[in-house]
C-alpha atoms as a PDB file:
ATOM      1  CA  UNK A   1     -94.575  58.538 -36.712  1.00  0.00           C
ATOM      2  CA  UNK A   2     -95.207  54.914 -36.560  1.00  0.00           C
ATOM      3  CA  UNK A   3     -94.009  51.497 -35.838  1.00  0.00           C
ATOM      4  CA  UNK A   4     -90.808  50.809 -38.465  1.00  0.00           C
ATOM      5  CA  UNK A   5     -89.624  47.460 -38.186  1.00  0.00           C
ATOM      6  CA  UNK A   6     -85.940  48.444 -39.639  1.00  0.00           C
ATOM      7  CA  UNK A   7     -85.579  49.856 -35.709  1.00  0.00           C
ATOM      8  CA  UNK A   8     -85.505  46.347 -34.444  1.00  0.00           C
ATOM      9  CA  UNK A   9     -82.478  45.829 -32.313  1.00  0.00           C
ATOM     10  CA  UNK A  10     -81.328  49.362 -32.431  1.00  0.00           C
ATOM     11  CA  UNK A  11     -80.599  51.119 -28.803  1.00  0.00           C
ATOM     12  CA  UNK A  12     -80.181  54.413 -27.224  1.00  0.00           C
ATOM     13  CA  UNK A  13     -77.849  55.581 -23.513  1.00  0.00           C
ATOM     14  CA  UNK A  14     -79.404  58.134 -21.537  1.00  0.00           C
ATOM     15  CA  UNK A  15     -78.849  60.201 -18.753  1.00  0.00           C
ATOM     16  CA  UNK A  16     -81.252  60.641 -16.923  1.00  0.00           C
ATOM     17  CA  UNK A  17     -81.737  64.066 -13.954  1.00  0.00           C
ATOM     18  CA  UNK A  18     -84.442  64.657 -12.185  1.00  0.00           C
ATOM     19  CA  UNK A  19     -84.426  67.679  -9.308  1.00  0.00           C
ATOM     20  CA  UNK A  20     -87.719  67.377  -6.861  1.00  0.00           C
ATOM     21  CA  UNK A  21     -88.769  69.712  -4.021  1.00  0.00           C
ATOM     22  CA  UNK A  22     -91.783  69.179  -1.988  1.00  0.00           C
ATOM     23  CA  UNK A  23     -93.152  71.233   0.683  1.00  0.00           C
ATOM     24  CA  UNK A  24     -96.394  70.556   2.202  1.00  0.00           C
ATOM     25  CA  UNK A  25     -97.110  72.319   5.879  1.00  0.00           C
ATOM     26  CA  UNK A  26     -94.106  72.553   7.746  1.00  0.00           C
ATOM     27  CA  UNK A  27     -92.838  69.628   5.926  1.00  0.00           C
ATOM     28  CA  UNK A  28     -89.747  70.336   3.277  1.00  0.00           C
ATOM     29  CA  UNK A  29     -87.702  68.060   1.250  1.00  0.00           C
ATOM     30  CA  UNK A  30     -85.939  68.242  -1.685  1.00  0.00           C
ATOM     31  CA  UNK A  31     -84.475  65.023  -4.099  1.00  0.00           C
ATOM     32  CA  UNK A  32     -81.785  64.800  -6.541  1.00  0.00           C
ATOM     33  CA  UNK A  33     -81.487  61.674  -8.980  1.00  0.00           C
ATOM     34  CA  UNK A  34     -78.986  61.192 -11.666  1.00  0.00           C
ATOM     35  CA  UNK A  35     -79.493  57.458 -13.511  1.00  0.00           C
ATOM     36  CA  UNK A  36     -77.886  56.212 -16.550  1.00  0.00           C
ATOM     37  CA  UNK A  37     -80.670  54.368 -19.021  1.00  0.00           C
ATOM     38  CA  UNK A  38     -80.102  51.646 -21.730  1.00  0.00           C
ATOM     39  CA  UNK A  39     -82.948  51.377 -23.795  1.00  0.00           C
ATOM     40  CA  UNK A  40     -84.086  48.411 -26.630  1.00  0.00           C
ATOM     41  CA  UNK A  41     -86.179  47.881 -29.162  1.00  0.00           C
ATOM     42  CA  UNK A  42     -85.985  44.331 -28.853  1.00  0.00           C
ATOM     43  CA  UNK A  43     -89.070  43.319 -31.245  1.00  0.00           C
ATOM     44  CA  UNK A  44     -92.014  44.139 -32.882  1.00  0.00           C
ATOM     45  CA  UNK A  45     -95.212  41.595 -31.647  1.00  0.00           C
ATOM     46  CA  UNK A  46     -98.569  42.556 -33.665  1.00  0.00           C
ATOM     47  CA  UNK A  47     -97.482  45.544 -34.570  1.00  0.00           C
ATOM     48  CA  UNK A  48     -96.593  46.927 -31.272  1.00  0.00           C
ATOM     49  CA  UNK A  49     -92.650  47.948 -30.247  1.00  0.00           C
ATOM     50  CA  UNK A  50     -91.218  46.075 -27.253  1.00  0.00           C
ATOM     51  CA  UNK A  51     -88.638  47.854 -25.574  1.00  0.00           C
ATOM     52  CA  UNK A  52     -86.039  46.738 -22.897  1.00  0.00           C
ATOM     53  CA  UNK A  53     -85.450  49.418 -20.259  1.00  0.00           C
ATOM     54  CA  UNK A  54     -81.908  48.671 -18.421  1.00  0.00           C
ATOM     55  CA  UNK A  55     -81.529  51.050 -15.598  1.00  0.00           C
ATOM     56  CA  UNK A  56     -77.916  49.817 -14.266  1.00  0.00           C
ATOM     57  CA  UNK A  57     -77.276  53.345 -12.868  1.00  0.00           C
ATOM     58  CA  UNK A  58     -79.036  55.316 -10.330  1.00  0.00           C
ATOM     59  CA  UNK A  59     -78.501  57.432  -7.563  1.00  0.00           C
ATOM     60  CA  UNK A  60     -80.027  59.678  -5.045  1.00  0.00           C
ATOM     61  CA  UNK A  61     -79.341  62.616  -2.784  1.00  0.00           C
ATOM     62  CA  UNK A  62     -82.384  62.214  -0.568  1.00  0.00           C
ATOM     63  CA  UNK A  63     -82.085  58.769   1.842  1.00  0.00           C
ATOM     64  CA  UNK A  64     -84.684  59.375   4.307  1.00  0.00           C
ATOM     65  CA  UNK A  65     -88.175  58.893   4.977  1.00  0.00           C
ATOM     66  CA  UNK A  66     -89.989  57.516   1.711  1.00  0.00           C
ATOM     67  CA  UNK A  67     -86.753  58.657  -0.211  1.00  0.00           C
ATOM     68  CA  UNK A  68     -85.016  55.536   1.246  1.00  0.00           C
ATOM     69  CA  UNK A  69     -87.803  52.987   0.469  1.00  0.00           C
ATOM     70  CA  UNK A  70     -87.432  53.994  -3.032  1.00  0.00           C
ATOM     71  CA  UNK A  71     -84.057  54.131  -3.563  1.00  0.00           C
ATOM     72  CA  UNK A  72     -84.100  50.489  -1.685  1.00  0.00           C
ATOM     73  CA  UNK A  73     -86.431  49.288  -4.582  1.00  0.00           C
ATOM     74  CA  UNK A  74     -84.650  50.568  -7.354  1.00  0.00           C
ATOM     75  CA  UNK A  75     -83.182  47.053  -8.254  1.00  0.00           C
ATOM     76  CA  UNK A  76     -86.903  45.699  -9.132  1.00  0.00           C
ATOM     77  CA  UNK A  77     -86.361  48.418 -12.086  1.00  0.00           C
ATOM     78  CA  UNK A  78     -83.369  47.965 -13.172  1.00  0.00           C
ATOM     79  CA  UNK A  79     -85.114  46.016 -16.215  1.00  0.00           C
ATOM     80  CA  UNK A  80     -88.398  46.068 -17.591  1.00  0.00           C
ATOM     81  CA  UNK A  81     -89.386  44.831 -20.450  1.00  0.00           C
ATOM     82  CA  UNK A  82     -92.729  46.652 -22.143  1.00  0.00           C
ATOM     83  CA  UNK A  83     -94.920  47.149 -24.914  1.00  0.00           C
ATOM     84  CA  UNK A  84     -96.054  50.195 -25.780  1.00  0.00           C
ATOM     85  CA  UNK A  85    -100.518  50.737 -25.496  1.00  0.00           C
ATOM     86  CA  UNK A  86    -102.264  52.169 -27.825  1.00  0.00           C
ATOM     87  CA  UNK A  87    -101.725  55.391 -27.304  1.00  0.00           C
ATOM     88  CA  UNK A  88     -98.151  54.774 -27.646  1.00  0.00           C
ATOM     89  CA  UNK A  89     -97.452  54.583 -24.014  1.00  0.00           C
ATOM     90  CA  UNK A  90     -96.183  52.262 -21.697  1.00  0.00           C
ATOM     91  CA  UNK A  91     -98.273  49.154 -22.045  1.00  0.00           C
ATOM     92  CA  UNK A  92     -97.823  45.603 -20.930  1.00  0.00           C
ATOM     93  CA  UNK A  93     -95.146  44.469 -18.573  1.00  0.00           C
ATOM     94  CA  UNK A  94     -93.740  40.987 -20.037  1.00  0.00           C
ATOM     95  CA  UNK A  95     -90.911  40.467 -17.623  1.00  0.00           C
ATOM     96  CA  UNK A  96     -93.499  40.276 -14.307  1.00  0.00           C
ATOM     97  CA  UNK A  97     -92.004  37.232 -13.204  1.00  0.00           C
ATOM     98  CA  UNK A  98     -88.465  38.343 -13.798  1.00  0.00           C
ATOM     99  CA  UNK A  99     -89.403  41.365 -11.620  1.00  0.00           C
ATOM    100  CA  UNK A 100     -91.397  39.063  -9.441  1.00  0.00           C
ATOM    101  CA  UNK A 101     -88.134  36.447  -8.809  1.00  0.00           C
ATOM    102  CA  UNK A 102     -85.688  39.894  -8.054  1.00  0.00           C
ATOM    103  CA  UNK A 103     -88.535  40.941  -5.279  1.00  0.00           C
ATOM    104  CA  UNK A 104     -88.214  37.674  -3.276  1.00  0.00           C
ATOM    105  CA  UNK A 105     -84.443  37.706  -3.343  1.00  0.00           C
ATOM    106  CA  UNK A 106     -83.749  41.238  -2.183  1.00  0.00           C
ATOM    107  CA  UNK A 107     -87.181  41.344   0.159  1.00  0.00           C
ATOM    108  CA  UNK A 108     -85.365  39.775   3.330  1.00  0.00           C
ATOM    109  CA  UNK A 109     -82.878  42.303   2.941  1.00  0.00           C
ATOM    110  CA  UNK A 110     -85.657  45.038   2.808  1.00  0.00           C
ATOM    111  CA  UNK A 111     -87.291  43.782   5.798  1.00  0.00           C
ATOM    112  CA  UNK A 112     -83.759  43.404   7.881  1.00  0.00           C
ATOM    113  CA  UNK A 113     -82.945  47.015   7.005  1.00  0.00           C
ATOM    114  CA  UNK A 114     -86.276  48.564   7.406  1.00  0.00           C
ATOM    115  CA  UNK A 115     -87.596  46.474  10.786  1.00  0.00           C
ATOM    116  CA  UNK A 116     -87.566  49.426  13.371  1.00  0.00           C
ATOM    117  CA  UNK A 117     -90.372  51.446  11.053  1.00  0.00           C
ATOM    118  CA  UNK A 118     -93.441  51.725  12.301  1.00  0.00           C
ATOM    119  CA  UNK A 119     -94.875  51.386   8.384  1.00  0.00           C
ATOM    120  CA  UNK A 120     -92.833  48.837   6.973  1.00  0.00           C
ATOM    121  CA  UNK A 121     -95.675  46.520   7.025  1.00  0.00           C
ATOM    122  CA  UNK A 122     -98.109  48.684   4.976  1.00  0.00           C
ATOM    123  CA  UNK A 123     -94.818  49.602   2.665  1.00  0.00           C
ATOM    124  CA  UNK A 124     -94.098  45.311   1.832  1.00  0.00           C
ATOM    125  CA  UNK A 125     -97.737  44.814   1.300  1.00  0.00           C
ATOM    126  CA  UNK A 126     -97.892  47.605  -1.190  1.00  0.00           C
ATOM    127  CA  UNK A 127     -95.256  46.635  -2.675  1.00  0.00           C
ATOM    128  CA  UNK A 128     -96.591  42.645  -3.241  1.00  0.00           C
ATOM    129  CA  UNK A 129     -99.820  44.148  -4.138  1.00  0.00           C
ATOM    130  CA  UNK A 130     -98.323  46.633  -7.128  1.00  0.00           C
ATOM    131  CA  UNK A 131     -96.120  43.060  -8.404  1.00  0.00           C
ATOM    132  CA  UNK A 132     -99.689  41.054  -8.387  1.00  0.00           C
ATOM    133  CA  UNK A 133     -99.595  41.840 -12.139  1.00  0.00           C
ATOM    134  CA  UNK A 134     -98.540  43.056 -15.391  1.00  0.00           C
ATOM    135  CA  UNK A 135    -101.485  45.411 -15.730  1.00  0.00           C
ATOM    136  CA  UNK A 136    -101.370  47.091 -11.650  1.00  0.00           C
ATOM    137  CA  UNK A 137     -97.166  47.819 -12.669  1.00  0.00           C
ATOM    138  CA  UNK A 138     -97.469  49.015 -15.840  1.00  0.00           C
ATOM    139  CA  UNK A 139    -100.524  51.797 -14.415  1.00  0.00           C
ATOM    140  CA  UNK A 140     -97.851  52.380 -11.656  1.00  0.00           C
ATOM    141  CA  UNK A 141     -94.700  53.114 -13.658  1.00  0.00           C
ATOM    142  CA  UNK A 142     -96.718  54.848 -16.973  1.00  0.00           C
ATOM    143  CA  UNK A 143     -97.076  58.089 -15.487  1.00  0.00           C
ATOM    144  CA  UNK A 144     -93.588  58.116 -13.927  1.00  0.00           C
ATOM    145  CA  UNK A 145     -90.456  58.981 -14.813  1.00  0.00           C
ATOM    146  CA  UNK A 146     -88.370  58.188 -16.685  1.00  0.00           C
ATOM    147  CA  UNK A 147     -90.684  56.165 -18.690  1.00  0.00           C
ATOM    148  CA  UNK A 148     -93.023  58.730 -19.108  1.00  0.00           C
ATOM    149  CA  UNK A 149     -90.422  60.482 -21.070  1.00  0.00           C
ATOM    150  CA  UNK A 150     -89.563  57.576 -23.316  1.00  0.00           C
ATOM    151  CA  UNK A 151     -92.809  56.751 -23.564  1.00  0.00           C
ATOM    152  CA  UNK A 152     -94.997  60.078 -23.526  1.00  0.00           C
ATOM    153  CA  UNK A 153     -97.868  58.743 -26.380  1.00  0.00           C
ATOM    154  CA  UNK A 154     -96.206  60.932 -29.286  1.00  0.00           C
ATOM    155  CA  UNK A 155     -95.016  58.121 -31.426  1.00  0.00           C
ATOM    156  CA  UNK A 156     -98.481  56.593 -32.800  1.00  0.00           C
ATOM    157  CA  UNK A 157    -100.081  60.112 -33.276  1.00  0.00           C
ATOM    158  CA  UNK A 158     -99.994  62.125 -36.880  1.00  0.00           C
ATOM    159  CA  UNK A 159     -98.616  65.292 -36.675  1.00  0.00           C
ATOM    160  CA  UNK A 160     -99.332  68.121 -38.711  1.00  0.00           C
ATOM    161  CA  UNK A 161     -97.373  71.171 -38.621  1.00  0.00           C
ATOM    162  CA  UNK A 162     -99.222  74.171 -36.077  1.00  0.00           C
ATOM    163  CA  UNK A 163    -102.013  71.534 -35.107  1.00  0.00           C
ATOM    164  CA  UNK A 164    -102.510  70.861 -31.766  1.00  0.00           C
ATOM    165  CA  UNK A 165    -102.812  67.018 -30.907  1.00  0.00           C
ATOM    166  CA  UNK A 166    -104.388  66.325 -27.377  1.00  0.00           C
ATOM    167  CA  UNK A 167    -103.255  64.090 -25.355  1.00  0.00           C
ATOM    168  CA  UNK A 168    -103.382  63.021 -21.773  1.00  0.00           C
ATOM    169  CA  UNK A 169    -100.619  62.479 -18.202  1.00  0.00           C
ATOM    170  CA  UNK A 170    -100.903  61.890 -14.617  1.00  0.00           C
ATOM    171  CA  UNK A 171     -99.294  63.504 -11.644  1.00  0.00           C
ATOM    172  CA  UNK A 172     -99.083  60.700  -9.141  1.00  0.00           C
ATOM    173  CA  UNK A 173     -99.371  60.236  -5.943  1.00  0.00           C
ATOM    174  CA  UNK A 174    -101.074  63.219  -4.735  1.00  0.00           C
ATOM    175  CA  UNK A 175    -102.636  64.234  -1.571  1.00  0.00           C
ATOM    176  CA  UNK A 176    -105.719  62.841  -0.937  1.00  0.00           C
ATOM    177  CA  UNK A 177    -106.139  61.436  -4.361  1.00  0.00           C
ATOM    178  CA  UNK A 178    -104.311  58.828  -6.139  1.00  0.00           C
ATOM    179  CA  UNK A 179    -103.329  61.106  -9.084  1.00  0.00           C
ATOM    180  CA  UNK A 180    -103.635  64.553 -10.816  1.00  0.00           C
ATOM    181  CA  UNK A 181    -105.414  63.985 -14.523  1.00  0.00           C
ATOM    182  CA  UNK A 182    -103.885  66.126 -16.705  1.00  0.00           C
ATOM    183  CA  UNK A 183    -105.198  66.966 -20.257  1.00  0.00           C
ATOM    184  CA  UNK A 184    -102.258  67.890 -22.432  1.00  0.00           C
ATOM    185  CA  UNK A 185    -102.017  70.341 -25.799  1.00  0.00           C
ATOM    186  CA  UNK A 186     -99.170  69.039 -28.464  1.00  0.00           C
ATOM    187  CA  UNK A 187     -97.535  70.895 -31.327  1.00  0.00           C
ATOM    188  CA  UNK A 188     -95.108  69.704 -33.845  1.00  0.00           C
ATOM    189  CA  UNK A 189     -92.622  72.144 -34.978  1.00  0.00           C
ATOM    190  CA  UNK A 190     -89.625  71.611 -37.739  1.00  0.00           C
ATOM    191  CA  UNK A 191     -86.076  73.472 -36.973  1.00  0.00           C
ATOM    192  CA  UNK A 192     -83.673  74.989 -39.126  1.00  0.00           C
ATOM    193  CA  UNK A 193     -81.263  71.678 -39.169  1.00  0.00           C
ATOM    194  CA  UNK A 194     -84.761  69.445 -40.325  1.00  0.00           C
ATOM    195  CA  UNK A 195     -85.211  68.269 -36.524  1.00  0.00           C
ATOM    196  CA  UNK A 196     -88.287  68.334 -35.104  1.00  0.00           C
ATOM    197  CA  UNK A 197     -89.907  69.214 -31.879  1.00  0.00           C
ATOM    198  CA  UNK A 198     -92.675  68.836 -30.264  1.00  0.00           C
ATOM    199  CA  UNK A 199     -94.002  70.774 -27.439  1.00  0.00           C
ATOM    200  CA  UNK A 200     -96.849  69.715 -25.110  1.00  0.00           C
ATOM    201  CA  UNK A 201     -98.568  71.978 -22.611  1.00  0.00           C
ATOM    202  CA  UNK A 202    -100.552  70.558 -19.601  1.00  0.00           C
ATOM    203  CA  UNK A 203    -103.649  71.719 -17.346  1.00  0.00           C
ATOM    204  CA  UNK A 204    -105.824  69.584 -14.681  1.00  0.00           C
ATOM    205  CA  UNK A 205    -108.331  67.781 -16.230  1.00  0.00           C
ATOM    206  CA  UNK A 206    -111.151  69.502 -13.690  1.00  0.00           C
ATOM    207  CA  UNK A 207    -113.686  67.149 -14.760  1.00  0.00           C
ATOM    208  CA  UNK A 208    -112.038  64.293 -13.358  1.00  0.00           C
ATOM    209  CA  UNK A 209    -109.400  65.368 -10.616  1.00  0.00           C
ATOM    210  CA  UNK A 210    -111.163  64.784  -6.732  1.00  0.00           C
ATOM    211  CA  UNK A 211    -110.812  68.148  -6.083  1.00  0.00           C
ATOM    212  CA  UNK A 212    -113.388  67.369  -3.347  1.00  0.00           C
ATOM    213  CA  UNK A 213    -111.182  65.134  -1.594  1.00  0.00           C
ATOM    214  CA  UNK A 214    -107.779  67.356  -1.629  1.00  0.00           C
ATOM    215  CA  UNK A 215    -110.153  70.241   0.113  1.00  0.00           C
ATOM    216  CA  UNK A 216    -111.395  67.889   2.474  1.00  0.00           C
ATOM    217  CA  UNK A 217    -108.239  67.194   3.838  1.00  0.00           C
ATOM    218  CA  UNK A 218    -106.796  70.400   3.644  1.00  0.00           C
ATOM    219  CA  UNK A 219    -109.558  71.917   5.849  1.00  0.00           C
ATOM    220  CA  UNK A 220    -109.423  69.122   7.950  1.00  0.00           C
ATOM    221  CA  UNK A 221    -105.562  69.877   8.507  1.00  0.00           C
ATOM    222  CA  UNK A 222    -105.666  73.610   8.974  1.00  0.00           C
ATOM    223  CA  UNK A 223    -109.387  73.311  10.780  1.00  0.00           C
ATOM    224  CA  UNK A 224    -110.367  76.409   8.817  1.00  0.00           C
ATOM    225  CA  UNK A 225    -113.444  76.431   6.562  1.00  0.00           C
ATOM    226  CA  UNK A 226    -112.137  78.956   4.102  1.00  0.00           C
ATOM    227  CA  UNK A 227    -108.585  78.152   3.685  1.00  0.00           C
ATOM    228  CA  UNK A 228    -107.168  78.120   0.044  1.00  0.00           C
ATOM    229  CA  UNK A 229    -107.496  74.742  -1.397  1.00  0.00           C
ATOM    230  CA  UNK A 230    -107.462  75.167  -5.313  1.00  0.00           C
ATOM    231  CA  UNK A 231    -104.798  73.184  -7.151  1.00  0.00           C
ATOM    232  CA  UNK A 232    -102.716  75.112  -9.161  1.00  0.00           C
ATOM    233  CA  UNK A 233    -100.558  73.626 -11.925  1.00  0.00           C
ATOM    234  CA  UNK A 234     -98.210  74.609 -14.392  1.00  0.00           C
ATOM    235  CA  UNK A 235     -96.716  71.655 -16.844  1.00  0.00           C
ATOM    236  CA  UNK A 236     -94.861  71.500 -19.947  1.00  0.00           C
ATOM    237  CA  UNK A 237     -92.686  68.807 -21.776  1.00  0.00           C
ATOM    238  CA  UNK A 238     -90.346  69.391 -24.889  1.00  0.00           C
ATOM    239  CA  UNK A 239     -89.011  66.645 -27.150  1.00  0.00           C
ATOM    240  CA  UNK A 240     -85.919  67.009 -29.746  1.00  0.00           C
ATOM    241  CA  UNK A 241     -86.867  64.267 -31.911  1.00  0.00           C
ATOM    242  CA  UNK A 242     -84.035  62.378 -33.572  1.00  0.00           C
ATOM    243  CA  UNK A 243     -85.848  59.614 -35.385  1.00  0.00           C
ATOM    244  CA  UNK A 244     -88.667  57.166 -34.652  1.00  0.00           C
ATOM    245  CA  UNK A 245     -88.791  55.622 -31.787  1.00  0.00           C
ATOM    246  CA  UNK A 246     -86.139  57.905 -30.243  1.00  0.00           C
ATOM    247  CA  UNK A 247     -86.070  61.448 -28.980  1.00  0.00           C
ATOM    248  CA  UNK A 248     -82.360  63.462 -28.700  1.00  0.00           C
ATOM    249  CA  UNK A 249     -83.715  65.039 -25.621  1.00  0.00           C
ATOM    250  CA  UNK A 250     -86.452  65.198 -23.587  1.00  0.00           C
ATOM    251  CA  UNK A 251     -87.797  67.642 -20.767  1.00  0.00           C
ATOM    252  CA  UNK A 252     -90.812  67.300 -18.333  1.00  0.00           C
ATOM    253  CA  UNK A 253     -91.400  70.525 -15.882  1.00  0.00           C
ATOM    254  CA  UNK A 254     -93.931  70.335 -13.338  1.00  0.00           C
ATOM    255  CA  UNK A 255     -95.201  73.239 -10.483  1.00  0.00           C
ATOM    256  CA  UNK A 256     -98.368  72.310  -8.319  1.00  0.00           C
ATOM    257  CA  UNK A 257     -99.243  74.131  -5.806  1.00  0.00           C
ATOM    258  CA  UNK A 258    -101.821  75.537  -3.148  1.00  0.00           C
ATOM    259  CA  UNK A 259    -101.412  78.578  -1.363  1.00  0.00           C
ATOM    260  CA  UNK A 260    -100.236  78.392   2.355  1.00  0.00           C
ATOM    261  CA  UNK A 261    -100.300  74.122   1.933  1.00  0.00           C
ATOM    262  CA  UNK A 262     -98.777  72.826  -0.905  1.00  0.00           C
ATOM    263  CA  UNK A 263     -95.616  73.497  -3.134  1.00  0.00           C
ATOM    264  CA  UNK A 264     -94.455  70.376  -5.303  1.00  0.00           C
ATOM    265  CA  UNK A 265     -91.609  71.146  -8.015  1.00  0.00           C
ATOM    266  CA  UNK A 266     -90.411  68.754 -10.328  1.00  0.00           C
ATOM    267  CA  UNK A 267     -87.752  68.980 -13.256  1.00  0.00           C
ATOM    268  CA  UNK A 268     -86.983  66.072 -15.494  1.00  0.00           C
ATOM    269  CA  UNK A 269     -84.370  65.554 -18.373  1.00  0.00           C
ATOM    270  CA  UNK A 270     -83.771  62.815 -20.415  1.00  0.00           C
ATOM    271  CA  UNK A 271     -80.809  63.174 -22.718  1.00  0.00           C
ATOM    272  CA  UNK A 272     -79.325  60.723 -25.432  1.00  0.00           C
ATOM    273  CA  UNK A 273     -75.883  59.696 -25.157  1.00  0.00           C
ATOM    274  CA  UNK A 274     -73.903  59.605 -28.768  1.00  0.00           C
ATOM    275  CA  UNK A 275     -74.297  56.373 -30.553  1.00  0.00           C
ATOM    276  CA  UNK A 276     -73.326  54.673 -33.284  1.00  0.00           C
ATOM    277  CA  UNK A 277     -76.772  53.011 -34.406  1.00  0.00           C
ATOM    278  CA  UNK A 278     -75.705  49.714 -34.403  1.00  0.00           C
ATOM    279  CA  UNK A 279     -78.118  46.663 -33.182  1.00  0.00           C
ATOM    280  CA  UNK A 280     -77.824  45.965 -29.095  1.00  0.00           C
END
């Protein structure tokens, strides 16, 4: 599956669902979010696809806490405009500036609403500091969703029929640490109507994931020496592939946990709308 230039100027409508429950102590929430996607192939630049992402649509249950701050800042994604790396995920940001311009206009506003936080100081400056550049945004949003699913590194690889491709994911913003590596198991399968789907099965990638620090903390919290503080994780994604670059449907499912501390679901579809195949 590889770059085809006859793509150019083709898009794809998706919806978008993603259900989210988080428990960690006493602490519960849970997070609904339906958004409506338009997605571009606007060009192909040495090779590589660049894709518009227009997110004009998107709303969520959950308005509290961090909830709110991110439902505030949706408007600084309502478009990005990306290559793809070489592992055929998100890559470059080219509209920085665009993003940049939208964050200056709407920041007063986030300030006004937000002034009787006690961390709306450390929330702005992490904000400026993720919009210093292309690179520090595109690390932020590759692992997320829904570009993860648009984007998941499928598209550059060969597949061969009952082979299993590896590949690689992030669950961010963990405690403690910044993300969970995850090292991922792909297999390409052809169904009875000549679709084809691909199936990718996750574990941590032990080697590399600070389980030092996340048991640290945990005994720190619950001032007990031998507490439970293994992660646990359970991960899978499914595309129904359509054609290059687009899948029909996508599906990310996610369960970490650690007994007594930690319970983090998450449950993510992308779906294609029906289209005609005509040029945006």
């Amino acid at each position: 599956m590889q770059v085809n230039i006859e793509n150019k100027g083709e898009y794809r409508n998706y919806t978008f669902l993603r259900e989210e429950r988080y428990q960690f102590q006493g602490l519960r929430n849970e997070n609904y979010i339906e958004a409506e996607l338009k997605v571009t192939l606007t060009s192909i630049e040495n090779e590589k696809p660049v894709f518009t992402v227009e997110m004009p649509l998107y709303k969520q249950s959950n308005k509290d806490g961090m909830y709110k701050w991110v439902g505030d800042l949706h408007q600084l994604r309502e478009k990005i405009v990306c290559t793809l790396n070489e592992n055929g995920q998100l890559g470059k940001i080219i509209n920085l500036t665009e993003v940049q311009n939208k964050w200056l206009e709407i920041k007063p506003k986030i300030i006004l609403k937000h002034r009787s936080e006690q961390y709306r100081e450390i929330f702005i400056k992490g904000v400026e500091e993720l919009l210093e550049d292309s690179e520090r945004l595109a690390e932020a949003l590759r692992f997320a969703m829904p570009y993860q699913l648009l984007f998941p590194g499928i598209h550059f690889k060969e597949f061969k029929k009952n082979e299993i491709i590896n590949g690689y994911r992030e669950l961010p913003n963990f405690i403690a640490t910044k993300s969970v590596p995850i090292t991922t198991e792909e297999t390409i399968s052809e169904l009875e109507d000549g679709r084809y789907q691909i199936d990718v099965k996750g574990s941590i990638d032990e080697d590399n994931f600070e389980q030092d620090k996340v048991t640290a903390m945990i005994r720190v919290l619950k001032n007990r020496p031998r507490v439970p503080t293994l992660l646990q994780l359970n991960y899978i994604e499914r595309y129904l592939l359509e054609e290059w670059p687009w899948s029909e449907q996508s599906m990310c499912m996610s369960l970490a946990q650690i007994p007594g501390t930690l319970y983090r679901e998450e449950k993510n579809i992308l779906k294609a709308a029906a289209h005609d195949h005509s040029p945006a």
